[in-house]
N, C-alpha and C. Protein backbone atom coordinates (compact mmCIF):
# COMPACT_ATOMS: atom_id res chain seq x y z
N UNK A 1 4.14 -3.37 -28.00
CA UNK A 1 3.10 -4.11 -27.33
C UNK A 1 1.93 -4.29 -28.31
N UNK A 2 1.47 -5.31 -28.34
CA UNK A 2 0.35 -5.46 -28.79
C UNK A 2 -1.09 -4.46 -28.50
N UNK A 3 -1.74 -4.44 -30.05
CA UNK A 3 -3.26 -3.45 -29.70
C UNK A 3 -3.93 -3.96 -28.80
N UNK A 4 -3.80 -4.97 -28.65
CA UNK A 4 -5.16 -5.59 -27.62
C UNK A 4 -4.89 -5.30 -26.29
N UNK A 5 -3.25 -5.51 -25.83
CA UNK A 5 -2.91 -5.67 -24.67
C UNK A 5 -3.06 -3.94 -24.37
N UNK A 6 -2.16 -2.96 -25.07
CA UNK A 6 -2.65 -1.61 -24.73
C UNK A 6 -3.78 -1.54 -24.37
N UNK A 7 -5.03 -1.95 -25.34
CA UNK A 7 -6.69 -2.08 -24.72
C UNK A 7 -6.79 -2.35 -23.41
N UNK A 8 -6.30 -3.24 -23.16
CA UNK A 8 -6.63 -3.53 -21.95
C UNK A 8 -5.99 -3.33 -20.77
N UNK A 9 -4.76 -2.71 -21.40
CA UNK A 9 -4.33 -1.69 -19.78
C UNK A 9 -4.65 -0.53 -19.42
N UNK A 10 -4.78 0.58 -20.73
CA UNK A 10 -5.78 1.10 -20.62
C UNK A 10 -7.11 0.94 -20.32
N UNK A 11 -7.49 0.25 -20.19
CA UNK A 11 -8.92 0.26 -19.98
C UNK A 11 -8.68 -0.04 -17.90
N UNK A 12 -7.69 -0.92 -17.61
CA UNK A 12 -7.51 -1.19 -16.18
C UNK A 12 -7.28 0.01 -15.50
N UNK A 13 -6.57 1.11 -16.15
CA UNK A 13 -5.92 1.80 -15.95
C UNK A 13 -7.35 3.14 -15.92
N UNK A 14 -7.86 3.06 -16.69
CA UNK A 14 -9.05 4.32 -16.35
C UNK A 14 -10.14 3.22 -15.83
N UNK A 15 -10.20 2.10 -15.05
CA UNK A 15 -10.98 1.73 -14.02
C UNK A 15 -10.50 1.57 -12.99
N UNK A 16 -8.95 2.01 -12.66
CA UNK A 16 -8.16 2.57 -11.46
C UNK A 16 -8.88 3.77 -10.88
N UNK A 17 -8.95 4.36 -11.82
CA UNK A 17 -9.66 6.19 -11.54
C UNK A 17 -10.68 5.90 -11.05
N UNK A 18 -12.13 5.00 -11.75
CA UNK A 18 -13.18 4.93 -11.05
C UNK A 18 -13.60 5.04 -9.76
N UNK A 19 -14.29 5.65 -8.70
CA UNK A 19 -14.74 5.62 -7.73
C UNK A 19 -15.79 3.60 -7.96
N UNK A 20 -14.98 3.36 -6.03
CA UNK A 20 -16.04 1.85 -5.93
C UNK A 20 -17.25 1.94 -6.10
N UNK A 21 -17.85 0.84 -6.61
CA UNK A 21 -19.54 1.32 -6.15
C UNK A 21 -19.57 -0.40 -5.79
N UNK A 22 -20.82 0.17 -5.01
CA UNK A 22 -21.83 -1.00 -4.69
C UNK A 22 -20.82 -2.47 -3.43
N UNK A 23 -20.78 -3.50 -4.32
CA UNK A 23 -19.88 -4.49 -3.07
C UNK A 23 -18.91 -4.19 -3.05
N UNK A 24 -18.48 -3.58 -4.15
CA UNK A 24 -16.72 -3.60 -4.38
C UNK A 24 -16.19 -2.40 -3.32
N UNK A 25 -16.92 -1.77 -2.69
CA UNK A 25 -16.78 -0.63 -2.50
C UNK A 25 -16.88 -0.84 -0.18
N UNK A 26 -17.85 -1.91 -0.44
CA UNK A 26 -18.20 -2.57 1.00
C UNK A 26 -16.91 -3.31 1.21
N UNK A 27 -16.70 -4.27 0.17
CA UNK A 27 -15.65 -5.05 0.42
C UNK A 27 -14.54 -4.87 1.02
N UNK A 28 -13.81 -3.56 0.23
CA UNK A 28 -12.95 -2.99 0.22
C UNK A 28 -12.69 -2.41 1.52
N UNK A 29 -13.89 -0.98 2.22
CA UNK A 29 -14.08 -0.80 3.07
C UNK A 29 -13.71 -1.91 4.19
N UNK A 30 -14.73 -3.40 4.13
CA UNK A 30 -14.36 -4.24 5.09
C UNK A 30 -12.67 -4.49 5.37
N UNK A 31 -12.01 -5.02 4.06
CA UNK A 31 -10.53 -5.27 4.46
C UNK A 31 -9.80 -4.35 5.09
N UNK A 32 -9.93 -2.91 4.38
CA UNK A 32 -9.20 -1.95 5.04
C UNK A 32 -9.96 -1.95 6.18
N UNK A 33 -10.88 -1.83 6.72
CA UNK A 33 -11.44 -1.61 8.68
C UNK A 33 -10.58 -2.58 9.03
N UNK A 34 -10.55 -4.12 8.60
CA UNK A 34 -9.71 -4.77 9.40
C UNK A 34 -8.24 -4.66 9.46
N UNK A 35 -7.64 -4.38 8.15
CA UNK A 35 -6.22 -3.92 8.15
C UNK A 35 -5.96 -3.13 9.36
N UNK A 36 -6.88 -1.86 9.55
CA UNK A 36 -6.41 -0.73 10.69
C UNK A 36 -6.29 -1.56 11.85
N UNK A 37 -7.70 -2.42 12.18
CA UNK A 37 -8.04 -2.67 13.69
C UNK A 37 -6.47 -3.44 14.10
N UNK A 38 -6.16 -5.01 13.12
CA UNK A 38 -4.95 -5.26 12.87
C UNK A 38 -4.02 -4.72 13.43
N UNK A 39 -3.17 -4.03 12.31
CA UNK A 39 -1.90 -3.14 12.23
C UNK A 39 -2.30 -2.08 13.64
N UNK A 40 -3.06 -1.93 13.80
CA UNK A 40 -3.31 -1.09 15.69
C UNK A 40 -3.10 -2.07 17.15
N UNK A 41 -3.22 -2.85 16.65
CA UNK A 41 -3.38 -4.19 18.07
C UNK A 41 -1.96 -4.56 17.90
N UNK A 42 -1.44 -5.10 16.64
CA UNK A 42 0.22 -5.53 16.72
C UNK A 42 1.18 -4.17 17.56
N UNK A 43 0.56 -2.68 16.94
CA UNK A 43 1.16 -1.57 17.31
C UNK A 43 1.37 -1.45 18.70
N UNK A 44 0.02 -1.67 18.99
CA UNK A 44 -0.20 -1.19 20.43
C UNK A 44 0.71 -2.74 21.62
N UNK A 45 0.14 -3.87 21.11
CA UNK A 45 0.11 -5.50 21.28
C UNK A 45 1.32 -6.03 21.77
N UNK A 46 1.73 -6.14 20.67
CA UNK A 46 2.70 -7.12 20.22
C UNK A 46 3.96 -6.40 20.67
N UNK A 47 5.14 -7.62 21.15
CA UNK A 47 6.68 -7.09 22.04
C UNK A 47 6.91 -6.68 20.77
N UNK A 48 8.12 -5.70 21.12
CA UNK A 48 9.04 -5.59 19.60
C UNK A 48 10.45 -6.12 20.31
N UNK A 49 10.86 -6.34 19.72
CA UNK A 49 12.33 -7.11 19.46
C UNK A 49 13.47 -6.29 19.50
N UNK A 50 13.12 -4.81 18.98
CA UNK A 50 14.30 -3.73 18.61
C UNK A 50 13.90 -2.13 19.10
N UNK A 51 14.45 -1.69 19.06
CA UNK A 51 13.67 0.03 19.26
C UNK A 51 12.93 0.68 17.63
N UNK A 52 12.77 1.10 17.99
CA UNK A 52 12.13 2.43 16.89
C UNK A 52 12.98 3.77 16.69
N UNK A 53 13.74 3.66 15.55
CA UNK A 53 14.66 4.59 15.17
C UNK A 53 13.40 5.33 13.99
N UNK A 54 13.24 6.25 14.99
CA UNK A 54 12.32 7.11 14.17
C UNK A 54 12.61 7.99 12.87
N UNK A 55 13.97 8.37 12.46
CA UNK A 55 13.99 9.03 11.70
C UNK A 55 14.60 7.98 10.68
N UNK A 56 14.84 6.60 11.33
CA UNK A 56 14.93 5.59 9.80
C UNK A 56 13.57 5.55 9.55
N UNK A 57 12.55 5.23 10.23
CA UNK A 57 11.34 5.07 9.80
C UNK A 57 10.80 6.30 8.96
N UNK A 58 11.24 7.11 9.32
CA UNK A 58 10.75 8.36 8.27
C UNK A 58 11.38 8.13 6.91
N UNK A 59 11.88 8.07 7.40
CA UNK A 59 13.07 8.01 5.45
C UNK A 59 12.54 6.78 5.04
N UNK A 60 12.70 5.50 5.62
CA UNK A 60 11.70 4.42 4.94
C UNK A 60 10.53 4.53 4.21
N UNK A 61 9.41 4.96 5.06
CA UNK A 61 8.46 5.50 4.72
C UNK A 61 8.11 5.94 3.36
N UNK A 62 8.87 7.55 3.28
CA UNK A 62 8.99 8.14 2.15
C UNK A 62 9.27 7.81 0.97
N UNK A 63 10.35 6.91 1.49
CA UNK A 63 11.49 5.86 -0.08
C UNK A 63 10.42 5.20 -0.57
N UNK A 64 9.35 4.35 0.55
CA UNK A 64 8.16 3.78 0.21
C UNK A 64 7.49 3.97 -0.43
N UNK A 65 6.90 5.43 -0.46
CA UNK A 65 5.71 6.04 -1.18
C UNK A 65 6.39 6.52 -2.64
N UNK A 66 7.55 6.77 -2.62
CA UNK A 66 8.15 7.49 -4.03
C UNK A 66 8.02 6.09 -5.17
N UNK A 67 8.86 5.10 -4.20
CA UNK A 67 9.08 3.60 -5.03
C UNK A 67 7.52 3.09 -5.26
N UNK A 68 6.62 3.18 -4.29
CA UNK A 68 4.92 2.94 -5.06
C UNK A 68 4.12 3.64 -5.98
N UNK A 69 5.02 5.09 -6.69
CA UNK A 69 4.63 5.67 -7.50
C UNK A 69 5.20 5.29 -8.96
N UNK A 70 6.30 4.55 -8.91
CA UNK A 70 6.27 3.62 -10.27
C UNK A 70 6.17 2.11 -10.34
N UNK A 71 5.29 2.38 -11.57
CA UNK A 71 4.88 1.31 -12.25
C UNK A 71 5.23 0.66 -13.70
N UNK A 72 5.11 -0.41 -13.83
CA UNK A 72 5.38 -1.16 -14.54
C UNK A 72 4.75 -2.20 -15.32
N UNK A 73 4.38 -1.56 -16.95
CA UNK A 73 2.85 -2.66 -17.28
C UNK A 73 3.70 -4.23 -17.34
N UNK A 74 2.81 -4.85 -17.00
CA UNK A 74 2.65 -6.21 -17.12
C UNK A 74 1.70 -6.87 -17.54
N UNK A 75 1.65 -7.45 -18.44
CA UNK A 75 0.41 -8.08 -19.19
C UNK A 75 -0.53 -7.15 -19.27
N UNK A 76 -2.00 -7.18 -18.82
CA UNK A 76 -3.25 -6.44 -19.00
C UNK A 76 -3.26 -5.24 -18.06
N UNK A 77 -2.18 -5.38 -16.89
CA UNK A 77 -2.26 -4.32 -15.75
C UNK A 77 -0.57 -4.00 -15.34
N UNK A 78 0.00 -3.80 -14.34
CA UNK A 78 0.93 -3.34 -13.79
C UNK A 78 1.67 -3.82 -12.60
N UNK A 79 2.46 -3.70 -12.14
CA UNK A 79 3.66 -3.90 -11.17
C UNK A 79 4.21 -2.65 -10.41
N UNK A 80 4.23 -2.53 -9.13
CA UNK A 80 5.13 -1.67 -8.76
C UNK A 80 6.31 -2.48 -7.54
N UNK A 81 7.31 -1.80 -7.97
CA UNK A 81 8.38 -2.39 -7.06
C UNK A 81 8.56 -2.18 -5.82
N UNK A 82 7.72 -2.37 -5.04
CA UNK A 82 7.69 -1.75 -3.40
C UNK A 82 8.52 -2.84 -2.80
N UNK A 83 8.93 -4.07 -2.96
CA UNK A 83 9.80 -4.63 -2.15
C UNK A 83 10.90 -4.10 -2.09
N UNK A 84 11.28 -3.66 -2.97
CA UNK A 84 12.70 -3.16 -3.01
C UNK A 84 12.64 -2.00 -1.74
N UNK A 85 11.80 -1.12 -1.27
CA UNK A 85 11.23 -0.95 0.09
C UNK A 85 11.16 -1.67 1.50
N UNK A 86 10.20 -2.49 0.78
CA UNK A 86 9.38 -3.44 2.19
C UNK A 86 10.53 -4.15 2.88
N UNK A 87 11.50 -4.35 2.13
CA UNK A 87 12.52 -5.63 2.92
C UNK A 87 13.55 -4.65 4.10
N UNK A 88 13.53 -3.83 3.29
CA UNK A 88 14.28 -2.65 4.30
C UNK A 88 13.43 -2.07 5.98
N UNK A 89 11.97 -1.88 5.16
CA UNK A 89 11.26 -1.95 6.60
C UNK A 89 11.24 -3.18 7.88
N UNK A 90 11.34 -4.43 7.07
CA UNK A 90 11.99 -5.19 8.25
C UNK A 90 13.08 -5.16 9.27
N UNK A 91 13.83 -4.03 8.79
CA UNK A 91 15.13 -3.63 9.75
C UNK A 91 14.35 -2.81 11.20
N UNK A 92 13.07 -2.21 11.30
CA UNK A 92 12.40 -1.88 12.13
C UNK A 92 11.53 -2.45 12.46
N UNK A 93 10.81 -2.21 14.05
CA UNK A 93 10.41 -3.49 14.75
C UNK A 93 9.00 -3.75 13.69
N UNK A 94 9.39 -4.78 13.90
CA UNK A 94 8.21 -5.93 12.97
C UNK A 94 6.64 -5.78 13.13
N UNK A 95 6.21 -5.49 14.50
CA UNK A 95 4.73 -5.10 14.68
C UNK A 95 4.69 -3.75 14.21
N UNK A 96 5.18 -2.79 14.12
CA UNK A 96 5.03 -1.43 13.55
C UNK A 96 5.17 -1.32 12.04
N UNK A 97 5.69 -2.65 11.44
CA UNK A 97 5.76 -2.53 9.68
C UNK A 97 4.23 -2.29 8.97
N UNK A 98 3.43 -2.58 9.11
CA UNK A 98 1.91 -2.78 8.69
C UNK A 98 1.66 -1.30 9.01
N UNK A 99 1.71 -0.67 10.13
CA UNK A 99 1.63 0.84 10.53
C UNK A 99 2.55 1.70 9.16
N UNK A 100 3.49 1.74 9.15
CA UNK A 100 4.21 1.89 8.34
C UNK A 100 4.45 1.96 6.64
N UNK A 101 4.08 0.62 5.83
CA UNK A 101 3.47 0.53 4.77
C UNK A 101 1.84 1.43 4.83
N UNK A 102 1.07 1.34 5.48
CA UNK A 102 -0.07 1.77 5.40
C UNK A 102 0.39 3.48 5.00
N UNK A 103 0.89 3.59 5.83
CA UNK A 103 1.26 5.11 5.93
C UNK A 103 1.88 5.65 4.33
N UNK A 104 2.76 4.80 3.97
CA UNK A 104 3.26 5.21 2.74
C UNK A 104 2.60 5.03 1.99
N UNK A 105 1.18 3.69 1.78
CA UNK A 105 0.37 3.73 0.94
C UNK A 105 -0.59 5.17 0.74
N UNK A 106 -1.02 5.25 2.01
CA UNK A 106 -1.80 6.70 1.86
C UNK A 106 -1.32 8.35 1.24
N UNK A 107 0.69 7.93 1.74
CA UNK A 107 1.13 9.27 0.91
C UNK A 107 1.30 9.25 -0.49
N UNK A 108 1.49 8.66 -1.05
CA UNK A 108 0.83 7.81 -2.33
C UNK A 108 0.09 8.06 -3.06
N UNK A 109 -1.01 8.01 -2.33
CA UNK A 109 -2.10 8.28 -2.83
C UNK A 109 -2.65 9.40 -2.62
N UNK A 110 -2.10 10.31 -1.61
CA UNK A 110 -2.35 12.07 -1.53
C UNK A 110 -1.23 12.93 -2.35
N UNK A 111 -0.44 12.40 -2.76
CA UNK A 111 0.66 12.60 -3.30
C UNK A 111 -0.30 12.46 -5.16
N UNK A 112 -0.53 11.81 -5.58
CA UNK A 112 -1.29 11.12 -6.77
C UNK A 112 -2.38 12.20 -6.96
N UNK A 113 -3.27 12.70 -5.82
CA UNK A 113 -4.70 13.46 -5.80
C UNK A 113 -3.97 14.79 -5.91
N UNK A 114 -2.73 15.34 -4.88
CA UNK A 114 -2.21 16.50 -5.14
C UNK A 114 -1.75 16.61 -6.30
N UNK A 115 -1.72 15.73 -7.40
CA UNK A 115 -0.77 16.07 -8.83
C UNK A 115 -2.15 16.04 -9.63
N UNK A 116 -3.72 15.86 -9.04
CA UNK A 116 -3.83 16.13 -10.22
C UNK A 116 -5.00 14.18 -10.72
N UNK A 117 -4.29 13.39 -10.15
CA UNK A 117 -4.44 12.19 -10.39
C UNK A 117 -5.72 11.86 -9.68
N UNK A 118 -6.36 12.34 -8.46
CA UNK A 118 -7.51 11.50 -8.22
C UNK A 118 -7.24 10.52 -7.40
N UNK A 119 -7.09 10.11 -6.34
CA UNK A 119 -7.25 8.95 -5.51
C UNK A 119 -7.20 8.10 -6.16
N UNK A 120 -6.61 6.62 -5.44
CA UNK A 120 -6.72 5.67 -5.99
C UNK A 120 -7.58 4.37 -5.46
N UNK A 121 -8.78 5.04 -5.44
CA UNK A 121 -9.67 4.23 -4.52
C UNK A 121 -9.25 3.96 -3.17
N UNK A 122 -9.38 5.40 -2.08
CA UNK A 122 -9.06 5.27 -1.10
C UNK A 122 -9.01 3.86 -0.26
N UNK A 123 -9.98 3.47 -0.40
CA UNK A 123 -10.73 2.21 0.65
C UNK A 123 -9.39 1.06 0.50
N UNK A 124 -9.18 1.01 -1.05
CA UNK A 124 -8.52 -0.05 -1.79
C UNK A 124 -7.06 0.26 -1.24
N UNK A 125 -6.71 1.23 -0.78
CA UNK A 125 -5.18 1.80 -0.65
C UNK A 125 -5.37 1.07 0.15
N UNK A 126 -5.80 1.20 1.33
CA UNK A 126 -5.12 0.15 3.05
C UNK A 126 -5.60 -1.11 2.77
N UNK A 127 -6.56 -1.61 1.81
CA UNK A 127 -6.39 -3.14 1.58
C UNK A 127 -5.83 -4.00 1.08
N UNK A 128 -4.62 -2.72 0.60
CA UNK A 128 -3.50 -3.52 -0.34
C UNK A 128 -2.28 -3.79 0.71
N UNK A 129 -2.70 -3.09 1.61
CA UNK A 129 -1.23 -3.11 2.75
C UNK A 129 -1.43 -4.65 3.40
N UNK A 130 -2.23 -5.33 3.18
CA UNK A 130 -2.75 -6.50 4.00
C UNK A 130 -1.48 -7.35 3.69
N UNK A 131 -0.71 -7.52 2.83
CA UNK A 131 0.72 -7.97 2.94
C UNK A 131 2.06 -8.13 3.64
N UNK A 132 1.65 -6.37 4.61
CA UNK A 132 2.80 -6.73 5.73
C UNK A 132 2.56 -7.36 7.04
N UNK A 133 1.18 -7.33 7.07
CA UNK A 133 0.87 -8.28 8.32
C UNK A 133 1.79 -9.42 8.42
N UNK A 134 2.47 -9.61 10.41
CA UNK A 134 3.27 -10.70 10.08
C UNK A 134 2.51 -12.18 10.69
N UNK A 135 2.77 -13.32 9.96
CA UNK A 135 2.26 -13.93 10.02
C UNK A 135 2.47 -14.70 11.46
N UNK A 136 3.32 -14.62 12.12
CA UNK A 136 3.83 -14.48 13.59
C UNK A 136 4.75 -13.94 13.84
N UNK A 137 5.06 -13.71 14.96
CA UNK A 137 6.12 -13.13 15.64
C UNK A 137 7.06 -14.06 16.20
N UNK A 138 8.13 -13.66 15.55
CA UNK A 138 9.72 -14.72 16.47
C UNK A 138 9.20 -16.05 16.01
């Protein structure tokens, strides 16, 4: 890889670690409040289509959080392969997926702080889940 590009994943990479400050930090906060309110109303809300096989959802879950612990540089920053996950969580009911990803994002990221690693900008973890929201139902 190129010197420059190392520069600058490193450098993305120890402003991962940083704690938010200031808007970035409101912002963040804002998406994730709405992610929860969200992913709680579909939970609570929305028909499901199928049952809830709880102990697939557990094992999903988990597969989730292991597969969001690698990464992959790409250009100036990184990749992680969580679809290879996410598509499988569609096999369970569809309003509970957002519940679900969230969940594995957070073990993730306690998983990351228990090794040692530091959070990964808490706030920022559930605003990244804003992806499984479905865009309708049926």
């Amino acid at each position: 890889m190129r010197p420059e590009l190392e520069r600058l994943l490193a450098d993305s990479r120890e402003r991962d670690r940083q704690q938010l400050a200031g808007r970035e930090r409101w912002t963040n906060a804002g998406f994730s409040a709405g992610f929860l309110l969200l992913a709680a109303a579909l939970a609570l809300l929305a028909p499901a289509e199928r049952a809830l096989d709880l102990l697939l959802a557990v094992v999903f879950v988990l597969a989730y959080a292991v597969v969001a612990r690698v990464e992959f540089a790409a250009g100036a920053g990184w990749v992680v392969p969580t679809q290879v996950m996410f598509v499988p969580l569609l096999l369970l009911p569809v309003p509970l997926v957002p519940v679900f990803v969230a969940a594995a994002l957070v073990l993730t990221d306690a998983a990351r702080a228990l090794r040692g690693g530091g959070t990964r900008r808490s706030f920022a973890t559930l605003a990244d889940a804003w992806f499984s929201v479905p865009l309708r139902s049926s």
